[in-house]
Protein backbone atom coordinates (compact mmCIF):
# COMPACT_ATOMS: atom_id res chain seq x y z
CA UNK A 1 -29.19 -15.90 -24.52
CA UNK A 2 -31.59 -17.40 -21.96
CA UNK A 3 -29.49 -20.77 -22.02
CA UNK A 4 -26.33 -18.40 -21.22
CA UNK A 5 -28.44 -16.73 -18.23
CA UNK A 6 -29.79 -20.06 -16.68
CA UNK A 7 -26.25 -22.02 -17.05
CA UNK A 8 -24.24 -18.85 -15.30
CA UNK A 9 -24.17 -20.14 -11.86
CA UNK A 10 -21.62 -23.31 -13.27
CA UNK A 11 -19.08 -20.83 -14.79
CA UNK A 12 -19.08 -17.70 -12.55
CA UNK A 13 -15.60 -16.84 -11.26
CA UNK A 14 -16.18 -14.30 -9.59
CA UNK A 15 -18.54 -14.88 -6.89
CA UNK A 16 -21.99 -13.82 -8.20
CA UNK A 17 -24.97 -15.56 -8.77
CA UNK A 18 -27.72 -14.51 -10.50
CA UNK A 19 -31.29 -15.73 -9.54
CA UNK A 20 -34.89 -14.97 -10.13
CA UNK A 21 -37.78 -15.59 -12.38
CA UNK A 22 -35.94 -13.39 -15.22
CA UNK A 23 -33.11 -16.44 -15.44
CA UNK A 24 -35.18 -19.23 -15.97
CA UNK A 25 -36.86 -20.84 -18.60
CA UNK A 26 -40.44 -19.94 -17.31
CA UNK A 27 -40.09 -16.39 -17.25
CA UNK A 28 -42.69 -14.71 -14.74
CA UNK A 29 -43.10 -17.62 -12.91
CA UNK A 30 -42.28 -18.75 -9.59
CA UNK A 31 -40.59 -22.08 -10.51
CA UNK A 32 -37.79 -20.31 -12.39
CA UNK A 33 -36.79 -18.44 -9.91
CA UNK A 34 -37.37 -20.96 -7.18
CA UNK A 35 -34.90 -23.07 -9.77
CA UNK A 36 -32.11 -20.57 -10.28
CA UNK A 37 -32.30 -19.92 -6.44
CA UNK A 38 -31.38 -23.66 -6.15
CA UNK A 39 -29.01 -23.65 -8.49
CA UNK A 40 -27.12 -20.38 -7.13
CA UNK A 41 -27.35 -22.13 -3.71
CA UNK A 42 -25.24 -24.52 -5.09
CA UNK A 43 -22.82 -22.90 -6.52
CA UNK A 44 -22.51 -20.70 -3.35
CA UNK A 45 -21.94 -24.29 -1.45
CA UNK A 46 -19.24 -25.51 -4.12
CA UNK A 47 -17.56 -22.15 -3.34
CA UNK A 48 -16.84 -22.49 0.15
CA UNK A 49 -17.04 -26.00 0.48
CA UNK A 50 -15.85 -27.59 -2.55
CA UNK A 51 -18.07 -30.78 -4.23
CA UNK A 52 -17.94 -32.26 -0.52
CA UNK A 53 -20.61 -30.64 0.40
CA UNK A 54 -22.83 -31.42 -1.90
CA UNK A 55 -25.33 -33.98 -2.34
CA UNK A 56 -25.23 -36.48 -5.61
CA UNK A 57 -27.21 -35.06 -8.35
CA UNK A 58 -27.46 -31.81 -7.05
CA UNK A 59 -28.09 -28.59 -9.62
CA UNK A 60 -23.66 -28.55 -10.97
CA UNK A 61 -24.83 -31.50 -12.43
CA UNK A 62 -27.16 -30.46 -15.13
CA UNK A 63 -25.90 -30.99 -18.22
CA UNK A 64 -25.63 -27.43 -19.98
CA UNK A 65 -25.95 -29.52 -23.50
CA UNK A 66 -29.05 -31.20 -23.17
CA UNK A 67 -31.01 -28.76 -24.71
CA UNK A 68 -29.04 -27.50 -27.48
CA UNK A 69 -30.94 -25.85 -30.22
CA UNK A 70 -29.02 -24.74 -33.08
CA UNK A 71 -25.16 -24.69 -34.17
């Protein structure tokens, strides 16, 4: 459920982002929801501006299977 939450930002079509410290993987934390601002930044950018305006190894990078617990 959490991995679904987090990894939203690289499948949303239509238009919204979610962000905060709920989304991330440190729950209550600042860094998560500094992260999932990032990454919703991101995907706001590769909205309007396609992958053109984004730098290399930016946040639609991540690989959403890297951490894949179970079947």
């Amino acid at each position: 459920m959490n991995k679904t939450l987090y990894y939203q930002f690289k499948s949303s079509h239509n238009g919204v982002f979610l962000a905060g410290d709920s989304v991330g993987w440190c729950g209550g934390w600042i860094e998560g929801a500094l992260q999932t601002g990032m990454n919703a930044a991101a995907a706001i950018v590769r909205r309007f501006c396609g992958e053109d305006g984004l730098f290399p190894n930016n946040p639609m990078t991540q690989n959403d299977e890297l951490y894949k617990y179970g079947p």
